[in-house]
C-alpha atoms as a PDB file:
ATOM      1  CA  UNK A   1      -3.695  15.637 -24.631  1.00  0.00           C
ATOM      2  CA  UNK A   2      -0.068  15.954 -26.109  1.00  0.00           C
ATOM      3  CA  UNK A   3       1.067  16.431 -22.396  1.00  0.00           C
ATOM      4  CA  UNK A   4      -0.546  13.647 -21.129  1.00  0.00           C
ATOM      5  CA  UNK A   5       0.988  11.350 -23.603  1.00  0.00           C
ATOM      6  CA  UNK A   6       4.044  13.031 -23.056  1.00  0.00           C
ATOM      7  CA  UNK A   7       3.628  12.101 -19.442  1.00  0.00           C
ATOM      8  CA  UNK A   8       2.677   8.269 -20.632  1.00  0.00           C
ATOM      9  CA  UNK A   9       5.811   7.992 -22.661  1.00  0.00           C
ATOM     10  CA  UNK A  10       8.208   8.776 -20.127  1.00  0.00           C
ATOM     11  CA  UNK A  11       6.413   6.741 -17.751  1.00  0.00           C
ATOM     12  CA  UNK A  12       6.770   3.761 -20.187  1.00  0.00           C
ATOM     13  CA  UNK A  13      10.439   4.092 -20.468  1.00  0.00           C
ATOM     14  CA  UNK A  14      11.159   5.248 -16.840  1.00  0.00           C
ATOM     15  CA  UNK A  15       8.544   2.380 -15.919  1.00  0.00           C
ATOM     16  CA  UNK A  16       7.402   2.875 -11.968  1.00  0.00           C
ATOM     17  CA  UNK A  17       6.547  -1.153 -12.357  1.00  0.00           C
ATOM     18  CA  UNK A  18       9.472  -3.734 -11.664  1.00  0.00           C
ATOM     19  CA  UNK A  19      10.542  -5.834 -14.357  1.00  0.00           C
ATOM     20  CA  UNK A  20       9.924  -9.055 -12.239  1.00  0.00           C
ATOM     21  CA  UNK A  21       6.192  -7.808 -11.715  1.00  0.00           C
ATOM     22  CA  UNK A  22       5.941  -7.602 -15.629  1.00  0.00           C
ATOM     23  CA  UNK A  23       7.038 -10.996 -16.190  1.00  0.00           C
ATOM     24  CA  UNK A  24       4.809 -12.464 -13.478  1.00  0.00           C
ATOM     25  CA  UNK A  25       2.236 -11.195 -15.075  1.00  0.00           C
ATOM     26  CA  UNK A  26       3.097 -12.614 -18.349  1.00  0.00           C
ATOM     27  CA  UNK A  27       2.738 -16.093 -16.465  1.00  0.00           C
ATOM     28  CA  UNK A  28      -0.446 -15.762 -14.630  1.00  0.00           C
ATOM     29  CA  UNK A  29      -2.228 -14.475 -18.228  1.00  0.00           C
ATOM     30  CA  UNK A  30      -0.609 -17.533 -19.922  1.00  0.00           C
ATOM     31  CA  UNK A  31      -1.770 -19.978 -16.717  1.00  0.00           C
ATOM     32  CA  UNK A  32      -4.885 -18.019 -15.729  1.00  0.00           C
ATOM     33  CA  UNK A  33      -6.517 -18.149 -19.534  1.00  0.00           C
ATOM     34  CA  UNK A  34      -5.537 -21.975 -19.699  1.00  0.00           C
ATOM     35  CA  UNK A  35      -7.583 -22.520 -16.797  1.00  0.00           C
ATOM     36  CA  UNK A  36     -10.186 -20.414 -18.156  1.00  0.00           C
ATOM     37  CA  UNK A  37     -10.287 -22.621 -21.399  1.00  0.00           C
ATOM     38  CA  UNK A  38      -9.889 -25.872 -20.264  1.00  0.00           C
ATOM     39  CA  UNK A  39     -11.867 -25.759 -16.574  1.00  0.00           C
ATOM     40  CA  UNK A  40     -14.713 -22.386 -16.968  1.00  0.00           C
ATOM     41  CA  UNK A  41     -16.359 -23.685 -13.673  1.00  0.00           C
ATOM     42  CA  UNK A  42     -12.894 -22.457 -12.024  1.00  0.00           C
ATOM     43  CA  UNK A  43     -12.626 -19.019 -13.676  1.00  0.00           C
ATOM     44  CA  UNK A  44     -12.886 -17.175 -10.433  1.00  0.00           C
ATOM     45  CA  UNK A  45     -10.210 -18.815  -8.666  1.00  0.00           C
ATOM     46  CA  UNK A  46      -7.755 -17.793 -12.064  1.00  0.00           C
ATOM     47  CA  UNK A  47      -8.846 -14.578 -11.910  1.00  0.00           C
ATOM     48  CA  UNK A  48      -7.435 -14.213  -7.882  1.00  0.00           C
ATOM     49  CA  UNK A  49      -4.286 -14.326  -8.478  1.00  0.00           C
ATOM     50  CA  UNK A  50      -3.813 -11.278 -10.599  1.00  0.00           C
ATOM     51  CA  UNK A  51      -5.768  -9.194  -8.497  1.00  0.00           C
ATOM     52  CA  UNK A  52      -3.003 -10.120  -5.911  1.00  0.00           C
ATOM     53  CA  UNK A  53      -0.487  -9.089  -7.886  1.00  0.00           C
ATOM     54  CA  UNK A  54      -2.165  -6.290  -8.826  1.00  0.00           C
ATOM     55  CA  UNK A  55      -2.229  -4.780  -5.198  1.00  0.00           C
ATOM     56  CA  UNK A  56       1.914  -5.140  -5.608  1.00  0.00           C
ATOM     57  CA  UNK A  57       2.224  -3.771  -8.940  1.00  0.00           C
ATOM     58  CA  UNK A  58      -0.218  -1.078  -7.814  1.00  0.00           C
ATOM     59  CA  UNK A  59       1.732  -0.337  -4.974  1.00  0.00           C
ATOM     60  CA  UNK A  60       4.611   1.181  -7.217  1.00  0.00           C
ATOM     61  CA  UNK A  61       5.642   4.193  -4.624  1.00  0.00           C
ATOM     62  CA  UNK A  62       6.285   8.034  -6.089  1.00  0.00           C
ATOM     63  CA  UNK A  63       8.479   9.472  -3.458  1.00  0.00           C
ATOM     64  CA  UNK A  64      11.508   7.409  -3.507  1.00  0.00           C
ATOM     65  CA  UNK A  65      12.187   7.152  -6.498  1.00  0.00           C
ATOM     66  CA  UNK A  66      11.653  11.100  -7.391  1.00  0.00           C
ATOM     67  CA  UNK A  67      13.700  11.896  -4.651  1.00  0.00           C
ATOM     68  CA  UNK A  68      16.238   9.969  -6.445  1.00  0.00           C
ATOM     69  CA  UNK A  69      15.931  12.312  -9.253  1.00  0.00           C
ATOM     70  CA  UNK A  70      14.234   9.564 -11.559  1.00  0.00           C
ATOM     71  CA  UNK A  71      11.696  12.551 -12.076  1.00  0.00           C
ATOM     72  CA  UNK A  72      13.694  15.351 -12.439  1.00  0.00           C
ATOM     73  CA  UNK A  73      12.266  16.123 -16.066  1.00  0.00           C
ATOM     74  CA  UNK A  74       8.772  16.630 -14.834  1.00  0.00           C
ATOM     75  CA  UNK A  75       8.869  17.627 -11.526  1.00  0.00           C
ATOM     76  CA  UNK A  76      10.698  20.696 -12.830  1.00  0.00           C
ATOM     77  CA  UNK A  77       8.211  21.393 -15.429  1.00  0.00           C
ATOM     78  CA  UNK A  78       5.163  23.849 -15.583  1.00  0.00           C
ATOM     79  CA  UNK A  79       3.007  20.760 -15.826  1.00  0.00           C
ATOM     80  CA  UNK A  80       0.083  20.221 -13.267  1.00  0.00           C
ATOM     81  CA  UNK A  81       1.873  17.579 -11.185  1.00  0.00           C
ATOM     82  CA  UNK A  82      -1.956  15.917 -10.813  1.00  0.00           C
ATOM     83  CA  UNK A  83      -1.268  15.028 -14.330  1.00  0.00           C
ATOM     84  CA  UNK A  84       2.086  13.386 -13.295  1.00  0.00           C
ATOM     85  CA  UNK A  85       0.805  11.695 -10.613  1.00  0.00           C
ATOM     86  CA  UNK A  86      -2.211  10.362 -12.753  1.00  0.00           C
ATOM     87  CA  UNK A  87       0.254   9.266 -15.336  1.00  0.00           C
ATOM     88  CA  UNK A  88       1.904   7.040 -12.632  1.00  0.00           C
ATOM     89  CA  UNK A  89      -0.837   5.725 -11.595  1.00  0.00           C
ATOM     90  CA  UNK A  90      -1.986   4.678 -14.868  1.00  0.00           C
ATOM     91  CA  UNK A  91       1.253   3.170 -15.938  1.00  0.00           C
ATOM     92  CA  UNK A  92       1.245   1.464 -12.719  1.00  0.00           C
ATOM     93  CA  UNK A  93      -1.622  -0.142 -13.463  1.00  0.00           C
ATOM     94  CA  UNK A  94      -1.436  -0.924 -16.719  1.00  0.00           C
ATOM     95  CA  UNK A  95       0.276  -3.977 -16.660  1.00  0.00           C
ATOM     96  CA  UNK A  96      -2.578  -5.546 -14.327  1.00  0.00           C
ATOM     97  CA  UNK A  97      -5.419  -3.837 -16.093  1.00  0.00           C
ATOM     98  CA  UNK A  98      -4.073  -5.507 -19.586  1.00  0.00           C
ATOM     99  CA  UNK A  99      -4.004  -8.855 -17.950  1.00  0.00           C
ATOM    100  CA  UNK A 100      -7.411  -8.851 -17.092  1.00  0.00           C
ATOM    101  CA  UNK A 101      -8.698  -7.955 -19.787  1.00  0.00           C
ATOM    102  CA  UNK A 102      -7.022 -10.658 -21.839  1.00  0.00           C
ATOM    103  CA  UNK A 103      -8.589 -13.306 -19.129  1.00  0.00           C
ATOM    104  CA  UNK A 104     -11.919 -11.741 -20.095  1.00  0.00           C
ATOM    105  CA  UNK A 105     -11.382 -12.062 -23.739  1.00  0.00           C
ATOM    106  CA  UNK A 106     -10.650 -15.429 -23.321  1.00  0.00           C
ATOM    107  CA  UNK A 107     -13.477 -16.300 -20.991  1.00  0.00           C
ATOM    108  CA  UNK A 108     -15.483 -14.229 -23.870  1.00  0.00           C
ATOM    109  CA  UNK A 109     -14.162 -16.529 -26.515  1.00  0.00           C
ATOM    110  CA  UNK A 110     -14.568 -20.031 -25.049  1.00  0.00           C
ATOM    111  CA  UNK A 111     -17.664 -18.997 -23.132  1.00  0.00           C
ATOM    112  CA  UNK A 112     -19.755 -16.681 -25.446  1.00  0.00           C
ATOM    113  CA  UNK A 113     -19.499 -13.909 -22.817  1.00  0.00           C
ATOM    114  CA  UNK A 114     -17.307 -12.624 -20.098  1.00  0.00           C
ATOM    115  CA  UNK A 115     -19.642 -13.496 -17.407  1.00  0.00           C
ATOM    116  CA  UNK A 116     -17.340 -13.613 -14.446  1.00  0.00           C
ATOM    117  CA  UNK A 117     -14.122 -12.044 -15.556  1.00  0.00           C
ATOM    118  CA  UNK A 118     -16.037  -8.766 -16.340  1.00  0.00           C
ATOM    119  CA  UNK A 119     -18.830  -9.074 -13.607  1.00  0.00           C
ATOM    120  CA  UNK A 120     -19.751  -6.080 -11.860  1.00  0.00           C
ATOM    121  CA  UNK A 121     -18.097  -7.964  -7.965  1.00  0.00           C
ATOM    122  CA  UNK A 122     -14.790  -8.529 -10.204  1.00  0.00           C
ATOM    123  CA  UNK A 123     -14.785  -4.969 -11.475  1.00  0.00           C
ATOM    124  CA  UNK A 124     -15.406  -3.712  -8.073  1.00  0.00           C
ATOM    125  CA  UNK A 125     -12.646  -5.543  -6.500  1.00  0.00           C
ATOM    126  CA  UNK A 126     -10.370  -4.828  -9.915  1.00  0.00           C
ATOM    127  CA  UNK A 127     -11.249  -0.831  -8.901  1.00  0.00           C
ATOM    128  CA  UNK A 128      -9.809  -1.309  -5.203  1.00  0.00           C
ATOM    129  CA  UNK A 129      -6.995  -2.753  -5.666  1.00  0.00           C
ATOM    130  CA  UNK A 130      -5.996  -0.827  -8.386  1.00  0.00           C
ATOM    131  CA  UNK A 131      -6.507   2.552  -6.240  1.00  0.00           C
ATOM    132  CA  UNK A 132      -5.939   1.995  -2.888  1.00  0.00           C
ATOM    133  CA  UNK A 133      -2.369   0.563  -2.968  1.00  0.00           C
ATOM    134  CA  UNK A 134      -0.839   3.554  -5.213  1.00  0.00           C
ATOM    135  CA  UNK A 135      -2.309   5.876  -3.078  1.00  0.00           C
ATOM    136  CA  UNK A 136      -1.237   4.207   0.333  1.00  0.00           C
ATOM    137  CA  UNK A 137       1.681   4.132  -1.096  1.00  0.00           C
ATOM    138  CA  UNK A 138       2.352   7.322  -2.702  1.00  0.00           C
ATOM    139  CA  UNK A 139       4.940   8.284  -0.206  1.00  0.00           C
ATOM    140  CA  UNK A 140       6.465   5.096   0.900  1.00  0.00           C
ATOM    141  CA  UNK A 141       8.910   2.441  -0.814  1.00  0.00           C
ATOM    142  CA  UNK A 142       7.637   0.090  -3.356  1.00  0.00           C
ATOM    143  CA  UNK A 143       5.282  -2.548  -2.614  1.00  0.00           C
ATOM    144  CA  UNK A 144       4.265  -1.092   1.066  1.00  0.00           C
ATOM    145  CA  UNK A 145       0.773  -0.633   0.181  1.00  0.00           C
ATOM    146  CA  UNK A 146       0.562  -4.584  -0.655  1.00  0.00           C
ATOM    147  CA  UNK A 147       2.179  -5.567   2.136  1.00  0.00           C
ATOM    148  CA  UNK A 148       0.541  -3.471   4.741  1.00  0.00           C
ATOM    149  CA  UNK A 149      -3.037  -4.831   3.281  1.00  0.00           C
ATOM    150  CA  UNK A 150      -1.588  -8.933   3.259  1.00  0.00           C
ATOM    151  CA  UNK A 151      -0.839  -7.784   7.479  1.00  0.00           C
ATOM    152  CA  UNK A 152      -4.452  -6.350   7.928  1.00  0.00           C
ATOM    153  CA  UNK A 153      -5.992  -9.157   6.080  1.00  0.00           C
ATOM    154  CA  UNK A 154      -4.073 -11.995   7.767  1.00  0.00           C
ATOM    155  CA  UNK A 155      -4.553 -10.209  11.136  1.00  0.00           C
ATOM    156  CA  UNK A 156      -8.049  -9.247  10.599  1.00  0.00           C
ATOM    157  CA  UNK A 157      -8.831 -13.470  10.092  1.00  0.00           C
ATOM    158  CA  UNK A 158      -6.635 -14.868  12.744  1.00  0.00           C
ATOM    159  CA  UNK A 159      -7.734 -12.852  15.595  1.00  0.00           C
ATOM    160  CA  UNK A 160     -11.175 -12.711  14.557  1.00  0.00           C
ATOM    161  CA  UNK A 161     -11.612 -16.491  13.192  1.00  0.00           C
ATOM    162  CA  UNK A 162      -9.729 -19.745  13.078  1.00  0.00           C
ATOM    163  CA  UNK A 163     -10.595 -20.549   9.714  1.00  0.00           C
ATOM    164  CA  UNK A 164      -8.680 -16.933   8.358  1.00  0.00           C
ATOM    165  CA  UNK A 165      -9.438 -16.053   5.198  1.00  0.00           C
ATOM    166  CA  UNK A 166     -12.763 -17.898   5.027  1.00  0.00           C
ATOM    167  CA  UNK A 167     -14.242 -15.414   7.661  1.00  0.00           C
ATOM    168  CA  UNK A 168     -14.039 -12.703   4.632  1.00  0.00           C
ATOM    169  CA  UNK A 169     -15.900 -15.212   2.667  1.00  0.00           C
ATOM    170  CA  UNK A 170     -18.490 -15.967   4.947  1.00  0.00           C
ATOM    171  CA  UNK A 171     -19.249 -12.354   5.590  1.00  0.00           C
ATOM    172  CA  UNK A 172     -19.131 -11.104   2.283  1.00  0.00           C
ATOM    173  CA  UNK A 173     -22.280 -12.896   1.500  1.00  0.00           C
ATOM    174  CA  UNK A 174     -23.895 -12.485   5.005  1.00  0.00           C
ATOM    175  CA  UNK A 175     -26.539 -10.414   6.612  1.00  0.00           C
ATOM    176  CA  UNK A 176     -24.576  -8.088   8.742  1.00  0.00           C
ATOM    177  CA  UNK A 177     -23.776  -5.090   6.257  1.00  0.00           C
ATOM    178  CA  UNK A 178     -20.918  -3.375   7.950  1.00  0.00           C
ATOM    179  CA  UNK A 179     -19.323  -6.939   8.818  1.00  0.00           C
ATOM    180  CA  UNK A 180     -19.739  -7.411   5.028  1.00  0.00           C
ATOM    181  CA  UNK A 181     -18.709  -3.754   4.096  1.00  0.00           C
ATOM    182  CA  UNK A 182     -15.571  -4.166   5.859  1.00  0.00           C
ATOM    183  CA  UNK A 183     -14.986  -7.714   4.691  1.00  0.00           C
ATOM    184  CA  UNK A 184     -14.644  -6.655   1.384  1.00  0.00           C
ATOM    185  CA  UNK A 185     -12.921  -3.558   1.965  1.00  0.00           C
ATOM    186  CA  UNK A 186     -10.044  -5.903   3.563  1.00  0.00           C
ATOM    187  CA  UNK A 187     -10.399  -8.763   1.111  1.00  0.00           C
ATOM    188  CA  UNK A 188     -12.178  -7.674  -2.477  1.00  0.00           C
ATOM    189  CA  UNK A 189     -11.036 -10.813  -4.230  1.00  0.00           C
ATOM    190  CA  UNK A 190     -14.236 -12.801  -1.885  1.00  0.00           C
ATOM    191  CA  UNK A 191     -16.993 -10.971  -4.877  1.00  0.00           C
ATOM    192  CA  UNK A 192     -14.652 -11.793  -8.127  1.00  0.00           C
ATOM    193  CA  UNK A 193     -17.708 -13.292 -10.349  1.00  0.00           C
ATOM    194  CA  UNK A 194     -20.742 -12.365  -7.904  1.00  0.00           C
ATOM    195  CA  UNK A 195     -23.445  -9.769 -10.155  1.00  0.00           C
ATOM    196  CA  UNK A 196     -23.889  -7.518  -7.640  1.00  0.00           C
ATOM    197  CA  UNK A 197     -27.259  -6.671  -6.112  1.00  0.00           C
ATOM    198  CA  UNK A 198     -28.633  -3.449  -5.229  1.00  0.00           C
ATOM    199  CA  UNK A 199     -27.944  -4.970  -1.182  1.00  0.00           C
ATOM    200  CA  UNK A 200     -24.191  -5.787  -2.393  1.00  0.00           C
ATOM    201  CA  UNK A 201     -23.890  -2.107  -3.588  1.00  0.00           C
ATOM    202  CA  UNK A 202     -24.642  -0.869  -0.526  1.00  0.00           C
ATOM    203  CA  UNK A 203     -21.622  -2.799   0.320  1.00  0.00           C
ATOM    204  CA  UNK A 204     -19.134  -2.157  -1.398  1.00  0.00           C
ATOM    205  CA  UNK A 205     -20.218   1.320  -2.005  1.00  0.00           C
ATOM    206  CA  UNK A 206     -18.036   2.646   1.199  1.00  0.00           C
ATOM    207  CA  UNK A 207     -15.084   0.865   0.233  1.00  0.00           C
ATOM    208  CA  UNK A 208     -14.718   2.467  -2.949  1.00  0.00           C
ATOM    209  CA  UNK A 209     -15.774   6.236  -1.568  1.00  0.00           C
ATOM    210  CA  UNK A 210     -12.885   5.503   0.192  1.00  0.00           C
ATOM    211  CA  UNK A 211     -10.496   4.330  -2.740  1.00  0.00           C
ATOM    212  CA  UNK A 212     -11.779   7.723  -4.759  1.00  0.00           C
ATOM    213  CA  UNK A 213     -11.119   9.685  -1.457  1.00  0.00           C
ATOM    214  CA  UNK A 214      -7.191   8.079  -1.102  1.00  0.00           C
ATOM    215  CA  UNK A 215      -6.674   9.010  -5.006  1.00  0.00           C
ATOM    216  CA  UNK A 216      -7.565  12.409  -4.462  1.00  0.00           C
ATOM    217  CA  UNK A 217      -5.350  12.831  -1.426  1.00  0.00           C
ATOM    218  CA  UNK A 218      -2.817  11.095  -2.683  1.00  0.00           C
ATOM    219  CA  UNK A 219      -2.699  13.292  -6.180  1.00  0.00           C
ATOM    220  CA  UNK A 220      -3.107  16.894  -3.552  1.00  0.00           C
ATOM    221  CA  UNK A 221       0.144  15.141  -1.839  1.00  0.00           C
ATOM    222  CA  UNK A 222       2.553  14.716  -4.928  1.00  0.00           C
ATOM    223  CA  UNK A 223       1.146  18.523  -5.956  1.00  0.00           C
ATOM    224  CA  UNK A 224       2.416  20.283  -2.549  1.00  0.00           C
ATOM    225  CA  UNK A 225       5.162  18.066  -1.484  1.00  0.00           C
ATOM    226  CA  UNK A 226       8.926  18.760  -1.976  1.00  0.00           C
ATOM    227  CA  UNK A 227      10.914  15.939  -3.189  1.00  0.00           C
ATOM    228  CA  UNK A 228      15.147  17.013  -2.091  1.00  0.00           C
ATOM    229  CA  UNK A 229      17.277  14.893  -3.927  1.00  0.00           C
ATOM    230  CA  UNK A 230      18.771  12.297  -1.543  1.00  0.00           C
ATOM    231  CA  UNK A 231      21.578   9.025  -2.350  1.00  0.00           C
ATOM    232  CA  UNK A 232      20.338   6.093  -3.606  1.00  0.00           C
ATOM    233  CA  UNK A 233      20.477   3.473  -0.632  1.00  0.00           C
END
């Protein structure tokens, strides 16, 4: 326990999340729980855009900056380096996590209860893009993970529909379970507020097999890879 929150500690002052990300955060809590308060019927669409920015602040990247030396102190510790890798993850994440939560509170507080905030689609979809982009990312520059899912989303609904983003939608809630599977797989904000159904699990079920599977790869990479110290670009 002592190393972990050793781990958390450095992580907090050598912080894997951009200041800019921090701050933009700040302002979607302060906008997103005003909308909560004043308009409840639109909770959903407040909640959206800090998922978004969660797949960018998720997407925080590990090898760049450690083969800038930025992780020096750990890397050339006895420490598990799944532990490090966790750490960054979690410190990643926090930011986004946090933000949430305060929505939620809010929703609980003018609302009674936290029915779409915390509901089980908006957990889901908080649990994918939370995962995924770290772990796509793991080896690339910052932000790559976010980006690369924007491309497949936006190609995904122009070559498949004219109406883009509303083919997600549509499928999400249709009959044809791997459409669906793979509609939220590409665009998880389409369930924020939807209690899902023992049909929905089925659906979403792959898509987070799959962000457990990328977290595990992702910490076996950081354990076994060498990081050579290289120039700052």
């Amino acid at each position: 326990m002592t190393s972990l929150l050793y781990l958390l500690r450095f992580f907090h002052v050598v912080s894997p999340l951009h200041g800019l990300v921090v701050w933009t955060f700040g302002v979607l809590v302060i906008s997103s729980a005003a909308v909560v308060s004043m308009a409840p019927d639109r909770t959903a669409g407040a909640v959206a855009p800090l998922l978004l920015l969660q797949m960018f602040a998720a997407s925080s990247g590990f090898a760049v900056p450690a083969r800038r030396g930025h992780y020096d102190l750990l890397l050339t510790r006895s420490a598990d380096r799944t532990w490090i890798a966790l750490a960054h993850w979690v410190m990643s994440i926090s930011a986004g996590i946090g933000s949430w939560l305060i929505v939620a509170a809010v929703e609980a507080l003018t609302r009674g209860h936290a029915a779409i905030t915390l509901a089980s689609g908006t957990c889901a979809a908080v649990a994918l893009v939370s995962t995924i982009p770290w772990a796509v990312t793991i080896a690339l520059p910052r932000f790559a993970g976010g980006i690369g899912w924007l491309l497949v989303l936006t190609i995904a609904g122009l070559t498949l529909a004219p109406d883009g983003l509303q083919l997600q939608t549509n499928l999400a809630v249709g009959d044809q379970t791997l459409a669906a599977a793979w509609a939220f797989f590409i665009y998880p904000i389409s369930i924020v507020g939807r209690n899902l159904s023992a049909h929905d699990a089925v659906l979403v079920v792959p898509a987070l097999t799959v962000a457990g599977g990328s977290m595990v790869c992702a910490c076996a990479w950081v354990r076994r890879a060498a990081f050579p110290l290289e120039a700052a670009q």
